[in-house]
Structure formats: structure tokens, C-alpha cells
N, C-alpha and C. Protein backbone atom coordinates (compact mmCIF):
# COMPACT_ATOMS: atom_id res chain seq x y z
N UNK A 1 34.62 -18.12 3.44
CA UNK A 1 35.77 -17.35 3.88
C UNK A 1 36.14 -17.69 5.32
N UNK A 2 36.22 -19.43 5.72
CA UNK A 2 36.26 -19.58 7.29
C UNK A 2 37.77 -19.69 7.05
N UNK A 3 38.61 -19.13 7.67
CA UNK A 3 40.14 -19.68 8.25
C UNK A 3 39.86 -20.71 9.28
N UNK A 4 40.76 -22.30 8.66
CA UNK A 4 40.72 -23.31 9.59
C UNK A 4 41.76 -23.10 10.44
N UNK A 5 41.54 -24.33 11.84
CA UNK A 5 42.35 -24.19 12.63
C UNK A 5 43.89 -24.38 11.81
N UNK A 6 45.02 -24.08 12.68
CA UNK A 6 46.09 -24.63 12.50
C UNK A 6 47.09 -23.57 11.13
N UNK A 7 46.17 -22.39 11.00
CA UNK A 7 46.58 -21.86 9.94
C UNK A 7 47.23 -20.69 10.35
N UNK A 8 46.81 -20.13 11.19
CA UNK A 8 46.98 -18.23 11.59
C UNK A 8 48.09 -18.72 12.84
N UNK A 9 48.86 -17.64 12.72
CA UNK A 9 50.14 -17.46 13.91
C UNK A 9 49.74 -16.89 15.40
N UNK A 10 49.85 -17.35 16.48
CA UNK A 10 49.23 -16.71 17.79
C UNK A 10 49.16 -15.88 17.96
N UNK A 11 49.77 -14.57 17.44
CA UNK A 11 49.39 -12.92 17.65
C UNK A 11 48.38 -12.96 16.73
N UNK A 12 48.26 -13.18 16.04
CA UNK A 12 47.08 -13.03 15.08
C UNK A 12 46.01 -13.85 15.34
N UNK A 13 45.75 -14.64 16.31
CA UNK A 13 44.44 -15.30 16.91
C UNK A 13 43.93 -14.61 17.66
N UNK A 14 44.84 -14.03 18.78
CA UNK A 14 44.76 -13.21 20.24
C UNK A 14 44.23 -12.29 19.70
N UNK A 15 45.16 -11.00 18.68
CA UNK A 15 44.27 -10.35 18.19
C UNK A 15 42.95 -10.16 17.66
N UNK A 16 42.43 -11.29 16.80
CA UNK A 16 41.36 -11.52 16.63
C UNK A 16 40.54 -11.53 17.53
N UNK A 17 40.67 -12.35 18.32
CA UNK A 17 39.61 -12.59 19.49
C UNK A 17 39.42 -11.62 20.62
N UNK A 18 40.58 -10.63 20.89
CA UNK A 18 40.75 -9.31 21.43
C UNK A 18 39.35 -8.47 20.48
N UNK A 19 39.83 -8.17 19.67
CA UNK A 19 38.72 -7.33 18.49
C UNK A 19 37.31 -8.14 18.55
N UNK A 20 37.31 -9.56 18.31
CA UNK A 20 35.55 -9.77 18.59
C UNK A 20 35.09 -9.61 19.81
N UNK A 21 35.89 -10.06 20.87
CA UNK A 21 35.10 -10.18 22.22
C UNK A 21 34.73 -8.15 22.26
N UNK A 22 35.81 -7.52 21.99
CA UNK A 22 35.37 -6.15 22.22
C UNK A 22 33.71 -5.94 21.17
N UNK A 23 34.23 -5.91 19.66
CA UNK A 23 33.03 -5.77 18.78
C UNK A 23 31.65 -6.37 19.77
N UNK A 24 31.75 -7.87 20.17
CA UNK A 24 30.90 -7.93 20.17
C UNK A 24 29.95 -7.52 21.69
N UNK A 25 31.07 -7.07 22.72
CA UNK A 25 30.66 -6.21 23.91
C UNK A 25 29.74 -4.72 23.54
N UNK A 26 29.94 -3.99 22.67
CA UNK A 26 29.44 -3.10 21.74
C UNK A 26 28.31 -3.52 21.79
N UNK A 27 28.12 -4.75 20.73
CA UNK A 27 27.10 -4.96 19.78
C UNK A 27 26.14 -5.59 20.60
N UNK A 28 26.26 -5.96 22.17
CA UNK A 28 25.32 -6.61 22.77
C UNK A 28 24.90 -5.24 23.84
N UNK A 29 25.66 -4.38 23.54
CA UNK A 29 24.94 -3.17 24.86
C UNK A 29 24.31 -2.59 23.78
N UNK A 30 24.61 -2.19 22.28
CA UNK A 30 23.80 -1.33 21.83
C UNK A 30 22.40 -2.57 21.20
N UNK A 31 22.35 -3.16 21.58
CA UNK A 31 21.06 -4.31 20.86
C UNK A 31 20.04 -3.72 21.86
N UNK A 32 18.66 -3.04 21.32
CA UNK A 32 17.66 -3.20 21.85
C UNK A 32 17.21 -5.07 22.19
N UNK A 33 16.15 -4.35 23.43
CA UNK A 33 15.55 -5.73 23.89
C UNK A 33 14.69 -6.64 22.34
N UNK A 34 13.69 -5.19 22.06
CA UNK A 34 13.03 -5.73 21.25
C UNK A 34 13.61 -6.05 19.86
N UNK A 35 14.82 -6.31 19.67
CA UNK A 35 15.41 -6.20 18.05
C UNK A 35 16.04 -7.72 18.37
N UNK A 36 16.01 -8.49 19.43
CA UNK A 36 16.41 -9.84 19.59
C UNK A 36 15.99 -10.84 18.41
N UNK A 37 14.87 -10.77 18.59
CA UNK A 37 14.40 -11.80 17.29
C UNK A 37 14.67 -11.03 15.93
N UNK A 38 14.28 -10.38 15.16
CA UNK A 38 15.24 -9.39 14.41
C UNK A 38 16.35 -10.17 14.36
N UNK A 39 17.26 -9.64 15.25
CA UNK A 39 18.81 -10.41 15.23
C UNK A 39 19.21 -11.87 14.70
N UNK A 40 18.31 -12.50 15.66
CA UNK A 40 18.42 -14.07 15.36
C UNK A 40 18.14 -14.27 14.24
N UNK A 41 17.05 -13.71 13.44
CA UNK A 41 16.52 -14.10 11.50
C UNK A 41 17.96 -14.04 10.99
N UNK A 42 18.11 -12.63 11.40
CA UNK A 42 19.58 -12.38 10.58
C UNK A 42 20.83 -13.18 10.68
N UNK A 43 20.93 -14.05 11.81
CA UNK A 43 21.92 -14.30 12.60
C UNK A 43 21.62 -15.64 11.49
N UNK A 44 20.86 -16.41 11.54
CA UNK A 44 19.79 -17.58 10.86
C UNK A 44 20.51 -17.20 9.45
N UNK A 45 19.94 -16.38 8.75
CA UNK A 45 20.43 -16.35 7.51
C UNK A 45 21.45 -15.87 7.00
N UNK A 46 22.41 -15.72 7.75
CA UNK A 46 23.67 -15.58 7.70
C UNK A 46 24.08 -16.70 7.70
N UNK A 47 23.95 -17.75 9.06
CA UNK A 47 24.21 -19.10 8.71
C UNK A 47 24.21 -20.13 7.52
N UNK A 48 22.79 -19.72 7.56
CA UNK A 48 22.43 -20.63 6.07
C UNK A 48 23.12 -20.10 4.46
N UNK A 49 23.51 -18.89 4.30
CA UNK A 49 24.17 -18.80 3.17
C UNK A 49 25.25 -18.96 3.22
N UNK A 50 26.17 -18.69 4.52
CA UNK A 50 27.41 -19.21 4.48
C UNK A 50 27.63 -20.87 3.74
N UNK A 51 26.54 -22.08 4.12
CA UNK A 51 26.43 -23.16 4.26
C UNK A 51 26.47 -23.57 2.60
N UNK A 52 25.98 -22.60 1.52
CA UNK A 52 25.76 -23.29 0.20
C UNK A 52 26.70 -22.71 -0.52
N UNK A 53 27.39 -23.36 -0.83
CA UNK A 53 29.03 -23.40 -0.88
C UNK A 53 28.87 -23.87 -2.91
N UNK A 54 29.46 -23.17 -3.76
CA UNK A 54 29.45 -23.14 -5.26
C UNK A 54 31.00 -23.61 -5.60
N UNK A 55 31.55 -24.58 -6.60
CA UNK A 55 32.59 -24.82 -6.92
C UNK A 55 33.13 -23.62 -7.41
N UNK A 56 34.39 -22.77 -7.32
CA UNK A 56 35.03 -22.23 -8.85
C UNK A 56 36.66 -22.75 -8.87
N UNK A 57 36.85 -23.49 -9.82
CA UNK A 57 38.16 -24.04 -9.42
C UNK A 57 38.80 -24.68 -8.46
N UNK A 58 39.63 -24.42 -7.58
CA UNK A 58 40.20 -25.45 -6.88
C UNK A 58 39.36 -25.25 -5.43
N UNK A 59 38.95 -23.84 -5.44
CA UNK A 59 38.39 -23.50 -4.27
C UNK A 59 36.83 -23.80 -4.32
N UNK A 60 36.02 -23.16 -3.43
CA UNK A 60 34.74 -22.82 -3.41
C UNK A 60 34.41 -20.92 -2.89
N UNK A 61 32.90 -20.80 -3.20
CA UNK A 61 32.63 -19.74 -3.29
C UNK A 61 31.00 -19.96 -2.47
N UNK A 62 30.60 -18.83 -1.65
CA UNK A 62 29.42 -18.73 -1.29
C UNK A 62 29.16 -17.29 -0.85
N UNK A 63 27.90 -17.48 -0.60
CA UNK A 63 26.84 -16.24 -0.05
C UNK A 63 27.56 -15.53 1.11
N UNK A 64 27.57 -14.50 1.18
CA UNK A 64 28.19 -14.23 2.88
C UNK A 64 27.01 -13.06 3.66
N UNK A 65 26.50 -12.68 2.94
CA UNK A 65 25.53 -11.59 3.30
C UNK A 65 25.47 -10.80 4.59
N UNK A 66 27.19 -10.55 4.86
CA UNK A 66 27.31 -9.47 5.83
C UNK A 66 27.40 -8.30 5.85
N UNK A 67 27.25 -7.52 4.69
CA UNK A 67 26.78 -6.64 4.05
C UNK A 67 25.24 -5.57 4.72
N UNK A 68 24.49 -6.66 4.57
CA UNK A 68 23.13 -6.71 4.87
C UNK A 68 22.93 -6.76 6.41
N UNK A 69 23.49 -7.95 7.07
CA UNK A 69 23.23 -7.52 8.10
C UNK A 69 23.87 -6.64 8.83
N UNK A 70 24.83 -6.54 8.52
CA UNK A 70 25.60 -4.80 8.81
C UNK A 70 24.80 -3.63 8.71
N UNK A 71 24.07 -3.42 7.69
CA UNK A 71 23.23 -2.22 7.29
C UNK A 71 21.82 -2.29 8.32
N UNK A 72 21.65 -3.85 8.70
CA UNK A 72 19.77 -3.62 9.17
C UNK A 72 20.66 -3.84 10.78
N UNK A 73 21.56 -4.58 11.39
CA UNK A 73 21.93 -4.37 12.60
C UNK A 73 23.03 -3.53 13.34
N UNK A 74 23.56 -3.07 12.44
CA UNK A 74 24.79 -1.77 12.89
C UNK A 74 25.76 -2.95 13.58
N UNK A 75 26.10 -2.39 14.86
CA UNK A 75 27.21 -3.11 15.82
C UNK A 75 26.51 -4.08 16.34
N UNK A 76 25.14 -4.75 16.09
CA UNK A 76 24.40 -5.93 16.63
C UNK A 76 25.05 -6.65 15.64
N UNK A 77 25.47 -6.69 14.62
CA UNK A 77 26.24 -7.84 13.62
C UNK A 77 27.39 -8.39 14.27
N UNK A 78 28.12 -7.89 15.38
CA UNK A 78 29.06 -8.82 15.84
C UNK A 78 28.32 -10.09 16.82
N UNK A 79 27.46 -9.61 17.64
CA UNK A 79 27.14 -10.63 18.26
C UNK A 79 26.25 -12.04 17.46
N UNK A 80 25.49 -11.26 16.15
CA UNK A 80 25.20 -12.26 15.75
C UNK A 80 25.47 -12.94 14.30
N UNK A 81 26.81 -12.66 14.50
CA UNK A 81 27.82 -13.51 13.02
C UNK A 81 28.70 -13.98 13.94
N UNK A 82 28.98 -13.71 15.74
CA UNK A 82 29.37 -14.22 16.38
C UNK A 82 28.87 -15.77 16.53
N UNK A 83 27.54 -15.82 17.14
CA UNK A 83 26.98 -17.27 16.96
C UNK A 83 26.63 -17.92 16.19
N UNK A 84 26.33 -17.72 14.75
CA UNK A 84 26.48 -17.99 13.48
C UNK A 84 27.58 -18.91 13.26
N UNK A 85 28.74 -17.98 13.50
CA UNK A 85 29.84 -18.81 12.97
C UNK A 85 30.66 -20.22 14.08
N UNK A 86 29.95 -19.68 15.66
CA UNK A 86 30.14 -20.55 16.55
C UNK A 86 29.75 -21.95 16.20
N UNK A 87 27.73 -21.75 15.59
CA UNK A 87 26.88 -23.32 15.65
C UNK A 87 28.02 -23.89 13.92
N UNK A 88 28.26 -22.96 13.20
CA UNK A 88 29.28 -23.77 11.61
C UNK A 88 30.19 -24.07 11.91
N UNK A 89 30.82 -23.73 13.33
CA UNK A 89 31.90 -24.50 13.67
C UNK A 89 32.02 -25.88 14.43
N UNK A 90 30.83 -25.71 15.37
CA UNK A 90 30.63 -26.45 15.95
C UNK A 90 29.62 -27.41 15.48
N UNK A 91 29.24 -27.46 14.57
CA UNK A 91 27.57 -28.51 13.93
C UNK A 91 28.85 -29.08 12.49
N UNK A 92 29.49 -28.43 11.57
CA UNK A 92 29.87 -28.51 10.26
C UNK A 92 31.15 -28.29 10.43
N UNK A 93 32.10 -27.44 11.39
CA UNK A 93 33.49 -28.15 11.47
C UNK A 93 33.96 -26.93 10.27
N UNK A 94 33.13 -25.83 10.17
CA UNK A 94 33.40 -24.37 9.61
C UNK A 94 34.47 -24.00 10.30
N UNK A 95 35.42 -23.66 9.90
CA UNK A 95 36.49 -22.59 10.87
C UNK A 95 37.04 -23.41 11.79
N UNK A 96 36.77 -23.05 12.61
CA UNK A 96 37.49 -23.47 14.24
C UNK A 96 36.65 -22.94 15.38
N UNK A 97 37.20 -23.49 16.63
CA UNK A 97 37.12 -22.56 18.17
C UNK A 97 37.84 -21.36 17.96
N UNK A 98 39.40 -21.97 17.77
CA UNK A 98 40.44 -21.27 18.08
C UNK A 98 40.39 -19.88 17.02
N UNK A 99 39.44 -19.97 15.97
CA UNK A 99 40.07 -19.17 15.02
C UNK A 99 38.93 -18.76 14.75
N UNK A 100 37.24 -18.59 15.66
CA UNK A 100 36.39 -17.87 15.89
C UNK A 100 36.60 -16.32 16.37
N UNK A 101 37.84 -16.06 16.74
CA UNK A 101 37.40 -14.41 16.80
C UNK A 101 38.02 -13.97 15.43
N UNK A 102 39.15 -14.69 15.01
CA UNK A 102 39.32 -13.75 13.65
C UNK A 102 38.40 -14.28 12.78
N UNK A 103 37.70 -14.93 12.62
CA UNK A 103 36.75 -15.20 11.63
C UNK A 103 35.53 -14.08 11.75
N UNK A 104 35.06 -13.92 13.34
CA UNK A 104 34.20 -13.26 13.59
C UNK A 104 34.50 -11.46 12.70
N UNK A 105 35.77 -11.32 13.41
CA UNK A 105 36.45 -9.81 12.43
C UNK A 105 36.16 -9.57 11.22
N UNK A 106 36.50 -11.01 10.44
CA UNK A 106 36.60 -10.81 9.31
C UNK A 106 35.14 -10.67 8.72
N UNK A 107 34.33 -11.36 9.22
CA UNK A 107 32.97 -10.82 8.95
C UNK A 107 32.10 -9.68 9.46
N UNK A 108 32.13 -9.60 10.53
CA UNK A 108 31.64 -8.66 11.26
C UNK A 108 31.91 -7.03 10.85
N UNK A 109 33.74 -7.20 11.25
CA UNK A 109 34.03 -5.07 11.03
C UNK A 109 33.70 -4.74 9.82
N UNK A 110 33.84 -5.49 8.53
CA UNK A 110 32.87 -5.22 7.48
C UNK A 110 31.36 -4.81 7.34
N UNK A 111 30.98 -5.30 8.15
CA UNK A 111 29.39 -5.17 8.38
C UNK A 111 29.49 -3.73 8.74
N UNK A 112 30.03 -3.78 9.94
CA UNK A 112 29.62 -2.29 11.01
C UNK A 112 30.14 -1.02 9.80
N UNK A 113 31.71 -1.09 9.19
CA UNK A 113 32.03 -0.31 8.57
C UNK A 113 30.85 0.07 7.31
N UNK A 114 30.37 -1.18 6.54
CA UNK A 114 29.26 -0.90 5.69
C UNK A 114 27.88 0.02 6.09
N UNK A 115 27.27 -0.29 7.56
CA UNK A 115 26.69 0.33 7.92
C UNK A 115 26.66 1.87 8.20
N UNK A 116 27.83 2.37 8.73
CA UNK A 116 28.66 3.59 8.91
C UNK A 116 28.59 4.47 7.14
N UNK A 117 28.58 3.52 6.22
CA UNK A 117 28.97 3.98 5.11
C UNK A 117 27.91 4.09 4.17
N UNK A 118 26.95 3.61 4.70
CA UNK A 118 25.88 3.32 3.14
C UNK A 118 24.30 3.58 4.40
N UNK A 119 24.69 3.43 5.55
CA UNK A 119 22.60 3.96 6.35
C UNK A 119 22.72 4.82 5.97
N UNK A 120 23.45 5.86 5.71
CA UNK A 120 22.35 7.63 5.58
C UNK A 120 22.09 7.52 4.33
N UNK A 121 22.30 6.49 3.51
CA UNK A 121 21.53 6.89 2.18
C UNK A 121 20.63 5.99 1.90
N UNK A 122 20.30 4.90 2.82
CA UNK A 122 19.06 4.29 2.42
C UNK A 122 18.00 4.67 2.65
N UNK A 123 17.61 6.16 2.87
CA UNK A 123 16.23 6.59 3.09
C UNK A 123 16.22 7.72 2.11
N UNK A 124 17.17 7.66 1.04
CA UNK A 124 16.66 8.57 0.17
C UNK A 124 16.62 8.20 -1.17
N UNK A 125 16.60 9.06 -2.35
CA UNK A 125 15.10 8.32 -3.19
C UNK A 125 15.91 6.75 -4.02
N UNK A 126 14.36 6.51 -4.51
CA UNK A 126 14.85 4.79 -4.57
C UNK A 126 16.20 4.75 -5.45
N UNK A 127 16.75 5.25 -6.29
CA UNK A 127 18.00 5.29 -7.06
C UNK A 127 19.48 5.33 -6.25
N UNK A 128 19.31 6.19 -5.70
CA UNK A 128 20.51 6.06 -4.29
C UNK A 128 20.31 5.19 -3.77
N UNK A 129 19.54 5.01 -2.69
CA UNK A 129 19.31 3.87 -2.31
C UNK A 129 19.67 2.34 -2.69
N UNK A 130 19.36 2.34 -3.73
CA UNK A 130 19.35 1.02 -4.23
C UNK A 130 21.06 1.11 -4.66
N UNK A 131 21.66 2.74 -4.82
CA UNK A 131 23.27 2.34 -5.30
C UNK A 131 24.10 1.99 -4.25
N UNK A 132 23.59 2.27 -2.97
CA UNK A 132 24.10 1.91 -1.85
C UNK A 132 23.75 0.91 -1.42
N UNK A 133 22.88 0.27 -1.28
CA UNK A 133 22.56 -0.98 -1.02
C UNK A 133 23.44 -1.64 -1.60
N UNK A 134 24.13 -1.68 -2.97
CA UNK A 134 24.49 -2.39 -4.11
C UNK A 134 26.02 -2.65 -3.55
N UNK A 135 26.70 -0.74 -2.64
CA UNK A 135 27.74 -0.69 -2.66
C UNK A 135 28.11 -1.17 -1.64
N UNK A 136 27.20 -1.53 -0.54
CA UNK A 136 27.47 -1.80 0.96
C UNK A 136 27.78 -3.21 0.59
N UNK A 137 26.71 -4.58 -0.07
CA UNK A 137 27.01 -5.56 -0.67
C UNK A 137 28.04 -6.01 -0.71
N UNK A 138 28.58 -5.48 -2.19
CA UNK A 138 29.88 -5.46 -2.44
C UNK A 138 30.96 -5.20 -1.77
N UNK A 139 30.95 -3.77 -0.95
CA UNK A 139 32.41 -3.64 -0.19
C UNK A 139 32.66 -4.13 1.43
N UNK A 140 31.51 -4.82 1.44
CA UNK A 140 31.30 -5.63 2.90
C UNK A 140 32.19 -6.86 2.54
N UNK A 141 31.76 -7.34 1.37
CA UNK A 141 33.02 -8.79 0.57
C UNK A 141 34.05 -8.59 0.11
N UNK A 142 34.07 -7.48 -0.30
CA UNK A 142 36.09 -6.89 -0.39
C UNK A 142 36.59 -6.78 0.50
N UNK A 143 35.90 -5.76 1.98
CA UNK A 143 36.55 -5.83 2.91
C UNK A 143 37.04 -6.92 3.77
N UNK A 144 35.91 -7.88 3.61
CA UNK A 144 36.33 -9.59 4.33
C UNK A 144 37.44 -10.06 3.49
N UNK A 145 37.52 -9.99 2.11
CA UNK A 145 38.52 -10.48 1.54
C UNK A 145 39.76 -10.09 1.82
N UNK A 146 40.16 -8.86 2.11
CA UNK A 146 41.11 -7.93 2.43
C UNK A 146 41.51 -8.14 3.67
N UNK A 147 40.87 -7.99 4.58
CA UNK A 147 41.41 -8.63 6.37
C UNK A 147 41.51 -10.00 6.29
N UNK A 148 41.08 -10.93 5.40
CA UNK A 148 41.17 -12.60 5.52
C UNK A 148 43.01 -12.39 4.67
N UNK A 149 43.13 -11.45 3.78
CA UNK A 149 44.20 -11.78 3.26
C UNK A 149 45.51 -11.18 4.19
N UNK A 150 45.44 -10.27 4.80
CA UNK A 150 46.03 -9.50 5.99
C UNK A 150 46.41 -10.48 6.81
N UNK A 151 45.14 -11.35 7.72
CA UNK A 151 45.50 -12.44 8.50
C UNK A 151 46.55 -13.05 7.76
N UNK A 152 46.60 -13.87 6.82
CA UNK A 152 47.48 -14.76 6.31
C UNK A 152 48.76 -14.54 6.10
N UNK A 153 48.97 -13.12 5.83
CA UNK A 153 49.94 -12.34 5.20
C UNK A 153 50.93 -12.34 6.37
N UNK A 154 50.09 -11.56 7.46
CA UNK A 154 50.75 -11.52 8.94
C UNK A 154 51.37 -12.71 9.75
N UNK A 155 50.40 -13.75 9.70
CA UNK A 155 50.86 -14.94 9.67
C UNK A 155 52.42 -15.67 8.40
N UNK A 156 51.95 -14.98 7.75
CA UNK A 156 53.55 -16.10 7.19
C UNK A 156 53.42 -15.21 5.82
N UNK A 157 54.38 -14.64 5.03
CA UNK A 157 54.60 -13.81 4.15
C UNK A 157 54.57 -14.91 3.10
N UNK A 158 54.52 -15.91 2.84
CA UNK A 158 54.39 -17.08 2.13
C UNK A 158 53.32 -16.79 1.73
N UNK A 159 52.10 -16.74 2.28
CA UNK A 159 50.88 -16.77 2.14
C UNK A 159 50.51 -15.50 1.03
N UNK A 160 51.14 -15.13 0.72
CA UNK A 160 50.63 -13.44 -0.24
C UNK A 160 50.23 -14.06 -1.48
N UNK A 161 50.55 -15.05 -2.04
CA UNK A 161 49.76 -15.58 -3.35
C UNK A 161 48.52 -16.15 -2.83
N UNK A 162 48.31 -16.95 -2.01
CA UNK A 162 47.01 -17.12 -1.27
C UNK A 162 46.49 -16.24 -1.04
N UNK A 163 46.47 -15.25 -0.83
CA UNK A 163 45.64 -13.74 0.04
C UNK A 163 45.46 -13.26 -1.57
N UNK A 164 46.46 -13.20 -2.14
CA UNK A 164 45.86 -12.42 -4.05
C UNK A 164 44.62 -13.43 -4.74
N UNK A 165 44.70 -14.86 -4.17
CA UNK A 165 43.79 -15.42 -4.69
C UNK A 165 42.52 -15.53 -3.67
N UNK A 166 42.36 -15.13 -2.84
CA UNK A 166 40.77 -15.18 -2.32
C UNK A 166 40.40 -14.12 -2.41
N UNK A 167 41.24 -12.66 -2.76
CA UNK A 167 40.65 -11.74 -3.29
C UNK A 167 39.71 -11.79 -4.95
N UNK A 168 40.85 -12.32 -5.65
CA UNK A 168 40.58 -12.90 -6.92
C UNK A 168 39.33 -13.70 -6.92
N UNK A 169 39.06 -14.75 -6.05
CA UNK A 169 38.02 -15.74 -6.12
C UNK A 169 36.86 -15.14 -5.74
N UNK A 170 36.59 -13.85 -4.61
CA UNK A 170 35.76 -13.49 -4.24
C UNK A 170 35.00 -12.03 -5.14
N UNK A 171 35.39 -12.12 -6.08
CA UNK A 171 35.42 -10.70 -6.95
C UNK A 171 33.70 -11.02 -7.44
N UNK A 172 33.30 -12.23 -8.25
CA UNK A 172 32.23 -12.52 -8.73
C UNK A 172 31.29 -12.62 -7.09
N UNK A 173 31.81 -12.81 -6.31
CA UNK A 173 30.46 -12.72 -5.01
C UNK A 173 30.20 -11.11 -5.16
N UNK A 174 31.15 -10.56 -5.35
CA UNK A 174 31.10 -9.17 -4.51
C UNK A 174 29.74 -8.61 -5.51
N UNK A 175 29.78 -8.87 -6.75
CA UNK A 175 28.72 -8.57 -7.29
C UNK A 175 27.51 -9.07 -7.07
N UNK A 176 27.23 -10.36 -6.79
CA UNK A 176 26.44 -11.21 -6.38
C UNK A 176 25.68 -10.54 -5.24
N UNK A 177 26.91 -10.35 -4.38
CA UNK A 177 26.19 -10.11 -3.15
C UNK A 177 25.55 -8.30 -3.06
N UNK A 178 26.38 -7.67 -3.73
CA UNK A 178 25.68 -6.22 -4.09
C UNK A 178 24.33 -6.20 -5.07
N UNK A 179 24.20 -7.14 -5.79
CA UNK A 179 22.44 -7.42 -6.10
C UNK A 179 21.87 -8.23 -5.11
N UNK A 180 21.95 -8.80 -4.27
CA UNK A 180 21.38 -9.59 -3.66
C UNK A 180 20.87 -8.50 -2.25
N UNK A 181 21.68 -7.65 -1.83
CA UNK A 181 21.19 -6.64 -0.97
C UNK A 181 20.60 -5.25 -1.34
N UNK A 182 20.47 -5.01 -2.90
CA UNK A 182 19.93 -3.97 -2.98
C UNK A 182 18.73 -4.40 -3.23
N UNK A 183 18.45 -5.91 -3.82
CA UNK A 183 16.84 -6.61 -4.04
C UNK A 183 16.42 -6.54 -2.35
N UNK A 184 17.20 -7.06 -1.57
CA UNK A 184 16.58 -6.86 -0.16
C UNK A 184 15.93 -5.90 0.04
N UNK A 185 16.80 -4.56 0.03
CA UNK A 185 16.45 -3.05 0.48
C UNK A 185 15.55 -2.84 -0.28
N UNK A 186 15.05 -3.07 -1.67
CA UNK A 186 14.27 -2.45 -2.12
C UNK A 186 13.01 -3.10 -1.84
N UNK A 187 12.84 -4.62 -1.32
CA UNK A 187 11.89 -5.09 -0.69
C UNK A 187 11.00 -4.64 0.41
N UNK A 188 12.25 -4.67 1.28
CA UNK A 188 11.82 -3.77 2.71
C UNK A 188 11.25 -2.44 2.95
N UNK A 189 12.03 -1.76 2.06
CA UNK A 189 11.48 -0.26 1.59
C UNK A 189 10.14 -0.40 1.19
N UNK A 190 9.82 -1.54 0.56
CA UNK A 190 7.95 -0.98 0.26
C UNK A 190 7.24 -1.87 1.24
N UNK A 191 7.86 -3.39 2.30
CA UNK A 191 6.55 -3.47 2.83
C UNK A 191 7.47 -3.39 4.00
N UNK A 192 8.44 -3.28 4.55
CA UNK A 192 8.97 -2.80 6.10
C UNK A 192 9.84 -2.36 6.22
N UNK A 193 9.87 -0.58 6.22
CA UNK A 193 10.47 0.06 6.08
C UNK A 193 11.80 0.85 7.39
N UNK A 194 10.40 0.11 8.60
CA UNK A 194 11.03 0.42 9.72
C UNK A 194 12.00 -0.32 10.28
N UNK A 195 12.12 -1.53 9.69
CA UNK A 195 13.67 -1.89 9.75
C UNK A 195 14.49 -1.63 9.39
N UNK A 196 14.65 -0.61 8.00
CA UNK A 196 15.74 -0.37 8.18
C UNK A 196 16.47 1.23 9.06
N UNK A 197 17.74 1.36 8.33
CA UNK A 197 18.56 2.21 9.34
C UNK A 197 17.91 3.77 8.80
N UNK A 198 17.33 4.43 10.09
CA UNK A 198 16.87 5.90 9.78
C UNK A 198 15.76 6.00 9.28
N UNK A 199 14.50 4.92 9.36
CA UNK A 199 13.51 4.74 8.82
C UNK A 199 12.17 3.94 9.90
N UNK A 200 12.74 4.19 11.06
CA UNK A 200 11.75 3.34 11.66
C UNK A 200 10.75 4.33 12.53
């Protein structure tokens, strides 16, 4: 879900990058010292699933697992889907410079909003839990889909069949990725519990 350069209209870059540099001013005052390394795993495997990229049709499809780190880092997910998406731009030619803060948005306010929406129920019993885990997943990748289609939209009203189709394309992640974070949570929950949110 990287927007390349040369695509988004200049209010809609500025904006972007207005919203990450803020997100991620947040997300670096509320980061404990000791949750640094923490961060970086996450920051790490965020990278790496972005990177394995699945054909479906004309497009491609991958992992985004900002979901997850939304839920285990709150507002620490901007700073580190911030550098994430910096080294894929800069190592693999992911995204852009120019089009690193709305990329950052588009991953990131999903995260924080997921977190906001689904921590108070990951400490209660494993059935909830695990439905929230499932739901944070999932609506962490709708919501990226939804602001990636916004950008485009805003940018050039042309673009609205494009924005219906990366919603469309991203529908089978959203499930993907809502099992893929409730197997997390339910991992952590039995051997490290104190990572997550309201449990340490």
C-alpha cells in the first residue's frame, strides 16, 4: 500500500507530512527509554512483511501488520513505521521521500486508532480477546485502505475507480491480517504477557 512518487497533488503531500512529523513527535515523547528495542523488533517486522509482496491480478498484495503494532506500541507506531518505511524507500525504492509522510499516515493513524479501539479488551477472557485482536487486524487494513483511497481521490477525482479497487484488493488481507494478530495475541498472552497493552 506504498503511494509512489509523482502521484499525490501538493496539498496532499504537505498534509501528509504535517500529520506524520506531528504523529510521530507524540510517538517519540510518549516511547519509554526501555521499550526502544521493543520498538525496533516491531519496526523490523513491519519492514519485512511489507517486503513479501503476493500476485492478485494486475496488482499485488502483502502483509502490513500495522494492526499489531498499533496495539503492542500505541503512538510509538508512528515513529517506527516511520523508519520502516524510510529504509523501503530508500534500500527498495518503496514509496518515495516525497510521499513518506502520507505513506507514514496511512499506516500509522490506523495503528494508533486500532489501539484506542481494541487495548481495553485484550486483557479480558481469551474469547474477547482473541475477537479483538482479530478486529484490530482487520480494521487497521480497511482503515489504510480508506485514507490511501482519500489521498487519491483528493488528488484527482479520476482516481475513484482506483481507490474502489485497493479497497477491493485489500479485502482478503484484512482477513489475513485479523488471524495473523489474534495468533500473535494469543501467543503473547501465555508466554509475555507484559507486553501487551494493560497487562504489564
Amino acid at each position: 500500500m506504498h503511494i509512489s512518487e509523482g502521484v499525490l497533488s501538493g496539498p496532499v503531500l504537505v498534509s501528509g507530512m504535517a500529520l506524520a512529523a506531528a504523529g510521530t513527535a507524540v510517538g517519540m515523547k510518549r516511547l519509554d527509554y526501555d521499550r526502544i528495542a521493543h520498538t525496533g523488533i516491531l519496526s523490523a517486522s513491519f519492514f519485512v512483511a511489507s517486503l513479501i509482496h503476493v500476485p492478485v491480478g494486475p496488482s499485488s498484495v502483502h502483509l502490513i501488520l500495522n494492526g499489531i503494532v498499533g496495539l503492542l506500541l500505541g503512538w510509538a507506531a508512528f515513529p517506527a513505521i516511520l523508519v520502516a518505511l524510510l529504509l523501503q524507500a530508500m534500500l527498495f525504492q518503496f514509496g518515495g521521500i516525497t510521499t513518506l509522510g502520507i505513506n507514514t499516515v496511512i499506516m500509522a493513524l490506523p495503528a494508533v486508532i486500532a489501539y484506542y479501539l481494541f487495548s481495553p479488551f485484550i486483557r479480558k477472557r481469551p474469547v474477547v480477546a482473541l475477537a479483538a485482536a482479530f478486529g484490530c487486524g482487520s480494521l487497521s487494513v480497511l482503515l489504510s485502505a480508506l485514507i490511501m483511497s482519500l489521498s487519491l481521490v483528493f488528488t484527482q477525482e479520476s482516481f475513484l475507480e482506483v481507490a474502489y479497487a485497493v479497497i477491493a484488493v485489500n479485502i482478503p488481507i484484512m482477513i489475513i491480517e485479523g488471524v495473523v494478530t489474534a495468533f500473535c495475541i494469543s501467543f503473547l498472552k501465555r508466554v509475555q504477557p507484559s507486553l501487551l497493552p494493560g497487562m504489564g
